[in-house]
Protein backbone atom coordinates (compact mmCIF):
# COMPACT_ATOMS: atom_id res chain seq x y z
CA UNK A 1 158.68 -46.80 99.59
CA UNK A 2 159.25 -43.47 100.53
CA UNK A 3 163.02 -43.88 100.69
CA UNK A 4 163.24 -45.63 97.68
CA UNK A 5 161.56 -42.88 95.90
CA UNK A 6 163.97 -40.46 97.23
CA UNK A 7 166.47 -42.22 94.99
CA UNK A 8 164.66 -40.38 91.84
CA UNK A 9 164.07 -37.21 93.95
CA UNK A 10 167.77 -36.43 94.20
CA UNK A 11 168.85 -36.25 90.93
CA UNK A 12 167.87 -32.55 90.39
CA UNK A 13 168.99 -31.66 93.44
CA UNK A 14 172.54 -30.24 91.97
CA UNK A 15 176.32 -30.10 93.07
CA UNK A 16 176.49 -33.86 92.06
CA UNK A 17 174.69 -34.45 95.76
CA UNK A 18 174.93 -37.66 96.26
CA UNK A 19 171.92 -40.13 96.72
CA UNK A 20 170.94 -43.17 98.75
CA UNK A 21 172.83 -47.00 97.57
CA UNK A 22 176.30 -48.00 96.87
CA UNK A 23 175.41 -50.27 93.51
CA UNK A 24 174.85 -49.74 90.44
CA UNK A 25 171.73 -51.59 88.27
CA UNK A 26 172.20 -53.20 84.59
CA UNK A 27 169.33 -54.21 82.40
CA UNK A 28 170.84 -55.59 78.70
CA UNK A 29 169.31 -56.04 75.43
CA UNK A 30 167.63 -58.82 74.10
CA UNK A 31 169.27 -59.84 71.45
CA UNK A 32 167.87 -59.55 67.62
CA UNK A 33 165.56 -62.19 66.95
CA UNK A 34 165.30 -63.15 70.76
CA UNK A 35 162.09 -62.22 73.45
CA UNK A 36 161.96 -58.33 74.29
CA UNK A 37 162.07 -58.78 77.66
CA UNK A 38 165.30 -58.15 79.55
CA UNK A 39 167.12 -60.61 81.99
CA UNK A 40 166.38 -60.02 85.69
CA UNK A 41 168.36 -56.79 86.22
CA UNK A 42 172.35 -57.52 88.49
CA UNK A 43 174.08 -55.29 89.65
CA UNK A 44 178.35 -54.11 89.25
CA UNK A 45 180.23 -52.21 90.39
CA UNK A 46 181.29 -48.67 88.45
CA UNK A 47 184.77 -49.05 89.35
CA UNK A 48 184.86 -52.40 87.44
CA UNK A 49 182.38 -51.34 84.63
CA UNK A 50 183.99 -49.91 81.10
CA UNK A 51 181.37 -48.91 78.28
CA UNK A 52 182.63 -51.59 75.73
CA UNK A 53 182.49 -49.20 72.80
CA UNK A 54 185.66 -51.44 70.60
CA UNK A 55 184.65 -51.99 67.47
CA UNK A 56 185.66 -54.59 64.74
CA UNK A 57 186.40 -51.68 62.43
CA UNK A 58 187.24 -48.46 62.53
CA UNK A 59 183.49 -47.41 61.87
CA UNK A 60 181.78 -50.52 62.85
CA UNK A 61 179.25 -51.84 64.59
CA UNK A 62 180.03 -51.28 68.43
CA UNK A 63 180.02 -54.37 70.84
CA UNK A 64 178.15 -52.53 73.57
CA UNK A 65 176.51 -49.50 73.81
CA UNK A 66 176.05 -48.23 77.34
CA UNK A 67 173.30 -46.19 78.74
CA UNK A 68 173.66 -44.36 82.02
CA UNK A 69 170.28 -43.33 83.87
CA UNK A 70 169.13 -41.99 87.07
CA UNK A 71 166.84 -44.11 89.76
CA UNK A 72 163.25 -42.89 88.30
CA UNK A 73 161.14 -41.81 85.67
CA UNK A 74 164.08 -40.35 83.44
CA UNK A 75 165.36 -44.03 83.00
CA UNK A 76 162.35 -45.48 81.16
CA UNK A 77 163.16 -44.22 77.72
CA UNK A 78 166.41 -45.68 78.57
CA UNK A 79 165.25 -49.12 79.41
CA UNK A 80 162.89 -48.86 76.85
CA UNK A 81 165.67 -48.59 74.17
CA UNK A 82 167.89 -51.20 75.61
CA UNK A 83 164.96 -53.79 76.49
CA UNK A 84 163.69 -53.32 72.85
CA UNK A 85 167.32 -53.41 71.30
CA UNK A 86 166.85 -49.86 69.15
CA UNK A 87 170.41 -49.85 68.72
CA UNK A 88 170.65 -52.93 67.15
CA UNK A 89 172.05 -51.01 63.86
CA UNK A 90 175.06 -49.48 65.62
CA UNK A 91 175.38 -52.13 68.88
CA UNK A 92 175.66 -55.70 68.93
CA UNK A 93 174.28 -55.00 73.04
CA UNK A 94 172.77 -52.34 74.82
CA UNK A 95 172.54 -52.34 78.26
CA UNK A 96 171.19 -50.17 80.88
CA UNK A 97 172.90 -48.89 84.39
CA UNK A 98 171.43 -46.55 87.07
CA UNK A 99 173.69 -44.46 88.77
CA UNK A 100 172.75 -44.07 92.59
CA UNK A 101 175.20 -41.66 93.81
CA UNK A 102 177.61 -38.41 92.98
CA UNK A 103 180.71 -40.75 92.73
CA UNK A 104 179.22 -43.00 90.28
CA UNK A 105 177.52 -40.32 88.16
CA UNK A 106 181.08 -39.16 87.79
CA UNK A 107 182.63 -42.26 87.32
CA UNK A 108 180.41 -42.79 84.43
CA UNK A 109 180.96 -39.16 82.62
CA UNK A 110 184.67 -38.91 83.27
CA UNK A 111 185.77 -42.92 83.32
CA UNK A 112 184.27 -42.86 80.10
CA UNK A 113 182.64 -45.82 81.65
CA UNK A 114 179.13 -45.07 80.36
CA UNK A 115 178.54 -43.87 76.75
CA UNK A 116 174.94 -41.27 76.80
CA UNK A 117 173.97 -40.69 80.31
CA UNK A 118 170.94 -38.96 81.63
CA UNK A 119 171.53 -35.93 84.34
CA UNK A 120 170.74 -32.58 85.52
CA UNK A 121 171.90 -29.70 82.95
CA UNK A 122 173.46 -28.25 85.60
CA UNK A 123 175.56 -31.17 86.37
CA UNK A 124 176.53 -31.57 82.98
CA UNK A 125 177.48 -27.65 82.80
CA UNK A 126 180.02 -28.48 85.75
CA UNK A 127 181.10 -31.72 84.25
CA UNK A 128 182.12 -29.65 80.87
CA UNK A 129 183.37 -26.71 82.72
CA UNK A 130 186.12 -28.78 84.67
CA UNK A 131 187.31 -30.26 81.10
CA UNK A 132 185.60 -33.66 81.18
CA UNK A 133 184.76 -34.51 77.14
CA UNK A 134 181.32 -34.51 76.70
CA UNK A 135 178.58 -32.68 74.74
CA UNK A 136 174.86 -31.98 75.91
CA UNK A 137 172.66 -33.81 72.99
CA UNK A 138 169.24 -33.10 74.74
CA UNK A 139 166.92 -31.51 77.01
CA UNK A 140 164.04 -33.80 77.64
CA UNK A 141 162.82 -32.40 81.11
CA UNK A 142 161.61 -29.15 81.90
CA UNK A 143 159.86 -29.56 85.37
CA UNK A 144 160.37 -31.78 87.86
CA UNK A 145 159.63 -29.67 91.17
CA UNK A 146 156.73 -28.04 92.67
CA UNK A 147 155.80 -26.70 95.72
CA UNK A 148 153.97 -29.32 98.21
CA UNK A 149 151.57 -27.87 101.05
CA UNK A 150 149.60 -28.84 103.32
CA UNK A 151 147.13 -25.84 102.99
CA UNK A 152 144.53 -26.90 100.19
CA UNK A 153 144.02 -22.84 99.06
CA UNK A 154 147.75 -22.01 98.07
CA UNK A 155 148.82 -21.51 94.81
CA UNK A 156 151.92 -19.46 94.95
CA UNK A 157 154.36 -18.53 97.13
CA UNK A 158 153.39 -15.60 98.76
CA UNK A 159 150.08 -17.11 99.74
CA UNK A 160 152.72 -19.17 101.97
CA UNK A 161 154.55 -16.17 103.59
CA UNK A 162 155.01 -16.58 107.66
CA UNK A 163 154.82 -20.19 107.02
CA UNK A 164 157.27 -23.33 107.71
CA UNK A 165 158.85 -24.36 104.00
CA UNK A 166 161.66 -27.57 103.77
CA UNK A 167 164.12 -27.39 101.34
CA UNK A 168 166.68 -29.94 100.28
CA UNK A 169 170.42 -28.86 100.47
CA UNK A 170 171.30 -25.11 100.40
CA UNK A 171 172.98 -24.16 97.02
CA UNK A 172 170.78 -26.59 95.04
CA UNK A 173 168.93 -26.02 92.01
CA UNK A 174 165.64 -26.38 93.76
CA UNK A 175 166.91 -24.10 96.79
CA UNK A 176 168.29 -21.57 94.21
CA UNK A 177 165.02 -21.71 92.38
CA UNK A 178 162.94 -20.89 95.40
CA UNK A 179 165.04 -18.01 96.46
CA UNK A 180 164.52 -17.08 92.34
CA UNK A 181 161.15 -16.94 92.70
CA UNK A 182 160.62 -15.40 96.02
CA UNK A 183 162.41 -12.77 95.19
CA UNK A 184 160.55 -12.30 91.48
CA UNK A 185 157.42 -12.00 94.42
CA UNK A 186 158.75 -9.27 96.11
CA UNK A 187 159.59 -11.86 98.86
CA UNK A 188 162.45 -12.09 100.87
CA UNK A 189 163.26 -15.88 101.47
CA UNK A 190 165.46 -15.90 104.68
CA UNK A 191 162.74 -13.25 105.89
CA UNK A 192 159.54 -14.26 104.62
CA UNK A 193 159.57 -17.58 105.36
CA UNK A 194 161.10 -20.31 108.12
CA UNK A 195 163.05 -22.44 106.04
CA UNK A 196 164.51 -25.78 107.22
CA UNK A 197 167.03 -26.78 104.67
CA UNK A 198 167.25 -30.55 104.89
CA UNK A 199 170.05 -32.58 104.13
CA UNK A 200 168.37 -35.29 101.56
CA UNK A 201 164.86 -35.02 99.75
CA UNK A 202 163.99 -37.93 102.00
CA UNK A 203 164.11 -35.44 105.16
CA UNK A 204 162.60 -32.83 103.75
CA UNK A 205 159.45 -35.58 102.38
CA UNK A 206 159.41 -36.55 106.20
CA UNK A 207 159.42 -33.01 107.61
CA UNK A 208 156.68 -32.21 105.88
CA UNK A 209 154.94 -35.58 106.51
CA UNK A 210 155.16 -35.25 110.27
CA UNK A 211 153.59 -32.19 110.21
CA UNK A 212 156.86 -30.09 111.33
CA UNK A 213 156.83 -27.86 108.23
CA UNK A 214 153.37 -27.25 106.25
CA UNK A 215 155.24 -26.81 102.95
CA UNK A 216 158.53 -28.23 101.40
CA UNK A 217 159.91 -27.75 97.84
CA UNK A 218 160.04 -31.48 96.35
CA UNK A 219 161.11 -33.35 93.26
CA UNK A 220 159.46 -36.27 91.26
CA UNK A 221 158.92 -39.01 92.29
CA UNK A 222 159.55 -37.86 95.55
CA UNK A 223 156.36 -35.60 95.25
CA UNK A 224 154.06 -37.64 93.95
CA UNK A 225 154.80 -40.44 96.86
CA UNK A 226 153.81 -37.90 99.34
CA UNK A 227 150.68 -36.45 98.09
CA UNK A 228 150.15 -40.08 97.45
CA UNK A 229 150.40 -41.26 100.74
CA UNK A 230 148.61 -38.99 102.30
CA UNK A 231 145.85 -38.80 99.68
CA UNK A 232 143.13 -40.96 102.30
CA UNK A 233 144.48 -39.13 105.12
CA UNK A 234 142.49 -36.17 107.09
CA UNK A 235 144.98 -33.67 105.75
CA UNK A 236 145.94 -34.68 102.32
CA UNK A 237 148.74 -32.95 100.98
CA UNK A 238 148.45 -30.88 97.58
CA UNK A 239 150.56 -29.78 94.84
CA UNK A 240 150.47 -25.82 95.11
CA UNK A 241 153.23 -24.44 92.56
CA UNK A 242 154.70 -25.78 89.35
CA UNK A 243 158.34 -24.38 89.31
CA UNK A 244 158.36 -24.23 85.74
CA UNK A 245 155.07 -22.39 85.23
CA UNK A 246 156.31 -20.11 88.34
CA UNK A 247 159.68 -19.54 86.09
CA UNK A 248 158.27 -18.52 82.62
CA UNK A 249 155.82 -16.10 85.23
CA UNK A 250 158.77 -14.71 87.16
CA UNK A 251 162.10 -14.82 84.72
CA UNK A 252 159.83 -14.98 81.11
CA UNK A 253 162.13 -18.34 80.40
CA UNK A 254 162.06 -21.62 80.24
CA UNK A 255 163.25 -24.37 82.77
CA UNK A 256 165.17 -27.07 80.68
CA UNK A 257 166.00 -29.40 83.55
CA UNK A 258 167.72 -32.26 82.60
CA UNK A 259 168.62 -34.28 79.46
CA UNK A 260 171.58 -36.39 78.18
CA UNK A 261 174.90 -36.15 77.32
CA UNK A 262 177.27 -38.19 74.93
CA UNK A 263 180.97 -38.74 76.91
CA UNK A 264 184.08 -38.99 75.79
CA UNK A 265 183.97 -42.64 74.51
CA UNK A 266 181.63 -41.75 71.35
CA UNK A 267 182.07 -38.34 70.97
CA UNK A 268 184.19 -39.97 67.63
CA UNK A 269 181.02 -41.67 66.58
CA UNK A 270 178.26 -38.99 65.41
CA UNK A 271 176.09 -41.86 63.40
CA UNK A 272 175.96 -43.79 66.63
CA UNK A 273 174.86 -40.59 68.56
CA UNK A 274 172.33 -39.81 66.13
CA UNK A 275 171.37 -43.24 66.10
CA UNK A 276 170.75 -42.94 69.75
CA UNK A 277 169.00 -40.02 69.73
CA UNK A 278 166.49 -40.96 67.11
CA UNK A 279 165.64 -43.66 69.75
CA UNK A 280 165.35 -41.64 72.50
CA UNK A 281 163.60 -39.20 71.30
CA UNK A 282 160.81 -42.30 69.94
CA UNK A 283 161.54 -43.93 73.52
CA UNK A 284 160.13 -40.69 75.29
CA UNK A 285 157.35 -40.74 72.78
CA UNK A 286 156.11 -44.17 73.67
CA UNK A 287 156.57 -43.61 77.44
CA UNK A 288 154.15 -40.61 76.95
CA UNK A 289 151.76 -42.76 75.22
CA UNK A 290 152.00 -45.59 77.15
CA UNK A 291 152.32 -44.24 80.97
CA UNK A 292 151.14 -47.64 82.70
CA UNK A 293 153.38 -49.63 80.75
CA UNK A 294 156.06 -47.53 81.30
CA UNK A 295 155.70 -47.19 84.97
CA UNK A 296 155.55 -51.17 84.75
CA UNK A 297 159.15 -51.58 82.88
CA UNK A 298 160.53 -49.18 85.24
CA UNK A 299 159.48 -51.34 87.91
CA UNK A 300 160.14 -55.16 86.38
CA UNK A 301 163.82 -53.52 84.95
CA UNK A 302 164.92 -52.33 88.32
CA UNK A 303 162.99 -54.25 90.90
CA UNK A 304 165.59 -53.59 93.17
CA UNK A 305 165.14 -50.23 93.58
CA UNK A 306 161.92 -50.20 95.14
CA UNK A 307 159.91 -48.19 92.80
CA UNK A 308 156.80 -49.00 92.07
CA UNK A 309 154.75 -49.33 88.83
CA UNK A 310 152.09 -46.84 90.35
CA UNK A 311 154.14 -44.30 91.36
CA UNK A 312 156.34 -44.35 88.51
CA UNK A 313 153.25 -43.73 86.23
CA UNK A 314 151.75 -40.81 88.56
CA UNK A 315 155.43 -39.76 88.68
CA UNK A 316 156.37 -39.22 85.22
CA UNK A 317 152.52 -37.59 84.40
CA UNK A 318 154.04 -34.58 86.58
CA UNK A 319 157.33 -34.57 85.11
CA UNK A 320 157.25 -31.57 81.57
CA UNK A 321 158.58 -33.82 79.28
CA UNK A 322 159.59 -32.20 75.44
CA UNK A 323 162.35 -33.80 73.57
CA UNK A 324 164.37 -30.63 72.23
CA UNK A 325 167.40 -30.72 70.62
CA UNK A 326 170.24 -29.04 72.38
CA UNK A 327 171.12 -26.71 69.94
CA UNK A 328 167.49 -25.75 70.36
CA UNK A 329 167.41 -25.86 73.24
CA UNK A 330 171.05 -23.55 74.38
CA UNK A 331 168.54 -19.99 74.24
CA UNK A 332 166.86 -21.14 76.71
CA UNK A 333 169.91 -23.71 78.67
CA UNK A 334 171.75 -19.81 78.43
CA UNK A 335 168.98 -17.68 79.83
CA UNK A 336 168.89 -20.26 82.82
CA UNK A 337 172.26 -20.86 83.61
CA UNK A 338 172.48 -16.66 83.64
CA UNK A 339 170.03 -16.36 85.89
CA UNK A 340 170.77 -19.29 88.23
CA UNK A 341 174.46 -18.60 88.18
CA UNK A 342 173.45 -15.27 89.73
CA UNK A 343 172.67 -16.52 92.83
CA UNK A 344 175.49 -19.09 92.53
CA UNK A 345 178.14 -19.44 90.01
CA UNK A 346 179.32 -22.63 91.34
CA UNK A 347 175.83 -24.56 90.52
CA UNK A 348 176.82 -24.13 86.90
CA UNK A 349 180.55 -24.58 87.30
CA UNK A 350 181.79 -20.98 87.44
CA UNK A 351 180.42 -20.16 83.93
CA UNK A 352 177.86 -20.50 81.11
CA UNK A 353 179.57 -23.46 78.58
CA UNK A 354 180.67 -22.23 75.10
CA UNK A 355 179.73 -23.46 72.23
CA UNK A 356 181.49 -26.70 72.66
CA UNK A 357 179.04 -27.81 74.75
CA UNK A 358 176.24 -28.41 71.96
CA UNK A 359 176.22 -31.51 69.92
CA UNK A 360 175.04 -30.59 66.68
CA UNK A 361 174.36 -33.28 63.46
CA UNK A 362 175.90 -30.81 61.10
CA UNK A 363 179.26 -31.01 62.98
């Protein structure tokens, strides 16, 4: 389980870090007038996968509509949509694939293979700054990390100083965060602390599980697996820090941590982008309302993936969900890109993206 739920962990990791599996996992539409629920979810290959966006006019209806998710919480709305055919108006089919690793992700943004897909807004910063054609449409996200500890009485980061911390890959957007905020303490990080930078979020879960650090810096789901598995144990772990709450403390700002991007493939099409994001702004809205369920269609959608209904519910309860806009959204996308981009230019791709960036209705 725990491996599995490293999958959704590494997402927000940054630098297009690659996570565990070599496949890919579809879930289509039922089709209008047919049962809601999806086939039993196959999986292809991105290297053989287009996003059928060919139309039988020039501004038709689309033949498929594909939706590009990460393994966890974030791809509910997404299977919601497609499961529930909301884009019925615009798509004869709508189908859903989980990327599992950096070359896929990419595949999917630059192939023009996928048509909205769900990242980090860091990795969509990069994407944009190396000239692949896309434009940010949302931030949905705004935590997803938070400081895990075995000591029941800590609630910020200096009441961790001296101690053991384990961090997943140097130069990530959690790493870069922590450094951030120690710092905003009056800490200094390579000083003030033994940090074990681990090479996947699953290392990092099972330093701190084994007792050889007494803190690490997780991500959803990954941290609500451990405090979950350990909940019945003599020395349950607890969730100490909110990153995002830390943040607004530290830098005044927000975190906006991930949302979705249209590629290359409808960038020509802004009825069926708002079209889509009508949906998934509705699709976050049930998910909210209707955590069991949705921690059940994660699971019956991708069964392959090893996350469980459970989890997924507990998971996405300590995710900061708010469906903003991007152009809404860009004060706060600039503030943290400026300050992240500080401690490493490269997380953002060299450079805070222009306005062409921003999907806006009015264009």
């Amino acid at each position: 389980m725990l491996l599995a739920v490293a999958l959704a962990a590494a997402l927000l990791l940054g630098g297009l870090t690659a996570a565990c599996g070599s496949g890919s996992t579809t879930t289509t539409a039922a089709q209008p007038g047919s049962s809601t629920t999806a086939a039993s979810p196959t999986t292809e290959s991105p290297s053989t996968s287009e996003a059928a966006t060919s139309t039988s006019a020039a501004a038709g209806r689309l033949d498929t509509i594909t939706l590009v998710a990460p393994p966890g919480p974030m791809a509910i709305p997404l299977a919601y949509i497609a499961v529930n055919d909301k884009l019925s108006a615009v798509a004869a089919q709508t189908k859903v694939v989980v990327w599992e690793n950096a070359d896929q992700l990419k595949a999917y943004v630059a192939g023009k293979q996928g048509d909205f897909v769900t990242m980090p807004s860091n990795n969509s910063s990069i994407f944009y700054n190396k000239g692949i054609a896309l434009q940010l449409l949302d931030i949905s996200v705004w935590n997803i990390t938070y400081l895990i500890t075995s000591d029941g009485t800590a609630a910020n980061l200096a009441d961790i100083k001296g101690q053991s911390v384990a961090v997943s890959l140097q130069g990530s957007v959690p790493a870069l965060m922590f450094q951030y905020l120690a710092k905003a303490q009056g800490l200094d990080p390579a000083k003030d602390f033994q940090v074990r930078y681990a090479t996947d979020p699953t290392q990092a879960a099972q330093l701190l599980l084994s007792g050889q650090v007494q803190n690490a810096v997780l991500s959803e789901a990954l941290a609500t697996a451990v405090i979950l598995q350990t909940k019945d144990s003599a020395k349950p772990l607890h969730r100490a820090l909110a990153f995002d709450k830390a943040w607004t403390d530290s830098a005044g700002g927000d975190t906006p941590i991930a949302g979705t991007v249209a590629t290359g493939s409808v960038l020509g099409r802004p009825d069926v982008i708002v079209a889509f994001e009508q949906a998934y702004k509705e699709a976050v809205q049930w998910m909210l309302d209707n955590p069991e369920e949705a921690g059940e269609l994660m699971a019956a959608q991708f069964p392959q993936l090893g996350l469980k209904a459970p989890v997924m519910t507990a998971s996405l309860k300590n995710i900061t969900w708010r469906y903003t806009p991007a152009k809404d959204a860009r004060p706060s996308l600039d503030a943290f890109y400026q300050d992240l981009s500080e401690l490493s230019p490269e997380v953002i791709g060299g450079k805070v993206p222009d306005d062409g960036f921003y999907f806006s209705q009015t264009e």
